[in-house]
Protein backbone atom coordinates (compact mmCIF):
# COMPACT_ATOMS: atom_id res chain seq x y z
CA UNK A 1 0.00 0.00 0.00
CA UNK A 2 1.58 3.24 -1.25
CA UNK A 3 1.60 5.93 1.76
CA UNK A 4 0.31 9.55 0.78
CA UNK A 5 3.09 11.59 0.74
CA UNK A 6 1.77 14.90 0.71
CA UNK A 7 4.39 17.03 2.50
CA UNK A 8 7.43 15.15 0.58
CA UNK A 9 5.57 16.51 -2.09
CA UNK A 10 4.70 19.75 -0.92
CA UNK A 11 8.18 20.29 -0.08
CA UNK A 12 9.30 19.54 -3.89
CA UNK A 13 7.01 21.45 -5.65
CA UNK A 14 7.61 24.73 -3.28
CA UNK A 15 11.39 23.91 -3.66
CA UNK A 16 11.39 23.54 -7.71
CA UNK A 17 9.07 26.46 -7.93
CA UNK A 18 11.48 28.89 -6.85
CA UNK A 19 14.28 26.87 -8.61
CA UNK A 20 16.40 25.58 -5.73
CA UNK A 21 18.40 22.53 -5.44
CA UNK A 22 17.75 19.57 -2.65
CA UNK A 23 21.52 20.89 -1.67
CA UNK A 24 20.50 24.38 -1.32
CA UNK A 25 17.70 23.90 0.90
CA UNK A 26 19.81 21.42 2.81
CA UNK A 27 22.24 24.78 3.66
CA UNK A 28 19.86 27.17 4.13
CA UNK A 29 18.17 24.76 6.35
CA UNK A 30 21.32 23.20 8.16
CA UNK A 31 19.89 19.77 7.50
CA UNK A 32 21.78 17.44 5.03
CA UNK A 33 20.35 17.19 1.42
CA UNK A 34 19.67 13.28 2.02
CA UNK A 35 17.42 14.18 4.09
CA UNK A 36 16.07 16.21 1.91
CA UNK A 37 16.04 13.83 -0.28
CA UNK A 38 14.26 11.27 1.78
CA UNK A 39 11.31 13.60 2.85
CA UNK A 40 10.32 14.70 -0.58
CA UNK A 41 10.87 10.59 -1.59
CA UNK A 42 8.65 9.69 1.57
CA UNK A 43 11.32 7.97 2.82
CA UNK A 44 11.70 9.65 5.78
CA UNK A 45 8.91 10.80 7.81
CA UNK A 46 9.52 14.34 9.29
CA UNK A 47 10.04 16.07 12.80
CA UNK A 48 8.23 19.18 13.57
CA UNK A 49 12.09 21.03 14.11
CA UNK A 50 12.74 20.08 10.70
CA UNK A 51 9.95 21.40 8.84
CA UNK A 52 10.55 24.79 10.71
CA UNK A 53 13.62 24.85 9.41
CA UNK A 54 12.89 23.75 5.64
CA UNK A 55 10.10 26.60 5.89
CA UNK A 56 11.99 28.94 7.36
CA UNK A 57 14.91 28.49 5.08
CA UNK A 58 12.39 28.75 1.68
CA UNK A 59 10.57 31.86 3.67
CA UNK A 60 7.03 29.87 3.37
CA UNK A 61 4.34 29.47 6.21
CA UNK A 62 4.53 26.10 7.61
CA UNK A 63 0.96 24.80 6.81
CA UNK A 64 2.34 25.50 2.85
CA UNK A 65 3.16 21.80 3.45
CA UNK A 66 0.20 20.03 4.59
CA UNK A 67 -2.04 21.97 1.74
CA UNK A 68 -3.31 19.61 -0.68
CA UNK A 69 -2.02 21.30 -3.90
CA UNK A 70 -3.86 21.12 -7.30
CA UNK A 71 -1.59 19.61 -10.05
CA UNK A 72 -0.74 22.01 -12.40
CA UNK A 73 -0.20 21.31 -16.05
CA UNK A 74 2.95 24.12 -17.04
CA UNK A 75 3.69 25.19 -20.62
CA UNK A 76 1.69 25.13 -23.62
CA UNK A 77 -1.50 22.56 -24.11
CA UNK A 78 -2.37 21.79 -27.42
CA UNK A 79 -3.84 18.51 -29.50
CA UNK A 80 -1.16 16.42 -30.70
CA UNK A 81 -3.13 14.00 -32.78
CA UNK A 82 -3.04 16.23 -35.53
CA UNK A 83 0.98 15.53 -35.94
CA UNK A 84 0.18 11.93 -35.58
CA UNK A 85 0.52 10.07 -39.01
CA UNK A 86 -1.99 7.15 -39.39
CA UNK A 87 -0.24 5.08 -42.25
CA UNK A 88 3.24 5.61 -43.16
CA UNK A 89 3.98 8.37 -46.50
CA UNK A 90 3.39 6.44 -49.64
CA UNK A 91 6.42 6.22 -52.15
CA UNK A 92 4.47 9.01 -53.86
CA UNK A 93 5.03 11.43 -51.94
CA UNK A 94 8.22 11.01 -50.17
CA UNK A 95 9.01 11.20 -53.94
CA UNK A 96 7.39 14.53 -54.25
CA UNK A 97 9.22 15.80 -51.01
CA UNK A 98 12.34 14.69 -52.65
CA UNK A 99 11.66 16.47 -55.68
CA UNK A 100 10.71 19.84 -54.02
CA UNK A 101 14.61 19.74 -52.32
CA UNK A 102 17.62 21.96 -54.43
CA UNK A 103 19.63 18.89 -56.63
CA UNK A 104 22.91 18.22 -54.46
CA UNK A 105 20.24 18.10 -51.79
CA UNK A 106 17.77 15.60 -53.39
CA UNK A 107 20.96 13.62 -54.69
CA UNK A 108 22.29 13.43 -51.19
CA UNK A 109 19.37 11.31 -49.99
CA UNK A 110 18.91 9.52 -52.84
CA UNK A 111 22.38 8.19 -51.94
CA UNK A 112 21.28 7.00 -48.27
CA UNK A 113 17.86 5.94 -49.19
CA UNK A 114 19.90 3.70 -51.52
CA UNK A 115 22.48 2.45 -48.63
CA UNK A 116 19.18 2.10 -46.47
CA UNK A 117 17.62 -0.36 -49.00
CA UNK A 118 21.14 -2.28 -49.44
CA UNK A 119 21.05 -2.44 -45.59
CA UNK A 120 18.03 -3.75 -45.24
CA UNK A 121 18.88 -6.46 -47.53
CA UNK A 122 21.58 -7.09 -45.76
CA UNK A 123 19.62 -7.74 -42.71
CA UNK A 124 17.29 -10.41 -44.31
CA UNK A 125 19.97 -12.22 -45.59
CA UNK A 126 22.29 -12.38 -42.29
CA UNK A 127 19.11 -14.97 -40.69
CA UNK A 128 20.74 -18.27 -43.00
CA UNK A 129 21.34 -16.55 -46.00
CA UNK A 130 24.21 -15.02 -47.65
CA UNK A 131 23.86 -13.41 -50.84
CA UNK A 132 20.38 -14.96 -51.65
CA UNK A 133 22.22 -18.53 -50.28
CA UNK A 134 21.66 -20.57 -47.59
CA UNK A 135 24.76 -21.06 -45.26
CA UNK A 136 25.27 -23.27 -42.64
CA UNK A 137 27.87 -21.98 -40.20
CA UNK A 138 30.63 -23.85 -38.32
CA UNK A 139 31.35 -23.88 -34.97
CA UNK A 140 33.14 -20.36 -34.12
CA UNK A 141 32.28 -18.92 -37.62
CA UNK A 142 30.53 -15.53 -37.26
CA UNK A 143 26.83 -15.54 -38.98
CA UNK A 144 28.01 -12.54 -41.61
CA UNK A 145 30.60 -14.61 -42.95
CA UNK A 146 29.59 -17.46 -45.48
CA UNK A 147 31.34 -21.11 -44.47
């Protein structure tokens, strides 16, 4: 059973919100930051001394830890499906891409698109085969070499 650990978390999300380290509140606190460390993991349950001196040494009230805090979403919100593709890009237009690119530019990836298909093949022939072959290998051989 997983204990609630609301001050542990209390104590990290006042401490990250005005962008201070574990180590940092362990000095202003004179506490170590493992301890630190431990109350914001749960850990480590807390003494009233301590908490007086976390709060006093992040200038809070000491009930800011025992608050049940929302959860708060930061940064931008926005639908993401939108960028999700359903079926990959058809030869068609990865084709037209290509096209749309200066020459040296379009040649360039024409060139790996071309090492990308020779190492694919390479792949399906390393299970058995070599070279459209079937190998058998001998004890000690290595698979990419043929017997």
């Amino acid at each position: 059973m997983k204990r609630n650990n609301i001050v542990g978390e209390n104590l990290s999300k006042i401490r990250t919100r005005k962008g201070l380290t574990q180590e940092e509140v362990a000095l202003r606190s004179g506490l170590t930051q493992g301890y630190i460390n431990q109350l914001e993991s749960g850990k480590r349950m807390f003494t009233q001394k301590s908490l007086e001196q976390i709060a006093e040494a992040l200038n809070v009230p000491l009930i800011d830890f025992f608050k049940k805090m929302e959860k708060k979403t930061e940064g931008v919100c926005e639908d993401v499906s939108k960028y999700k593709r359903r079926e990959s890009p058809s030869k068609k237009e990865i084709l037209a891409l290509l096209n749309e690119l200066p020459p040296q530019l379009r040649e360039h990836y024409f060139t790996l698109l071309k090492l990308e298909k020779e190492l694919w093949k390479k792949r399906s022939y390393g299970k058995g085969n070599y070279r459209g072959r079937q190998v058998f290998f001998k004890k000690g051989r290595s698979p990419n070499h043929p017997a």
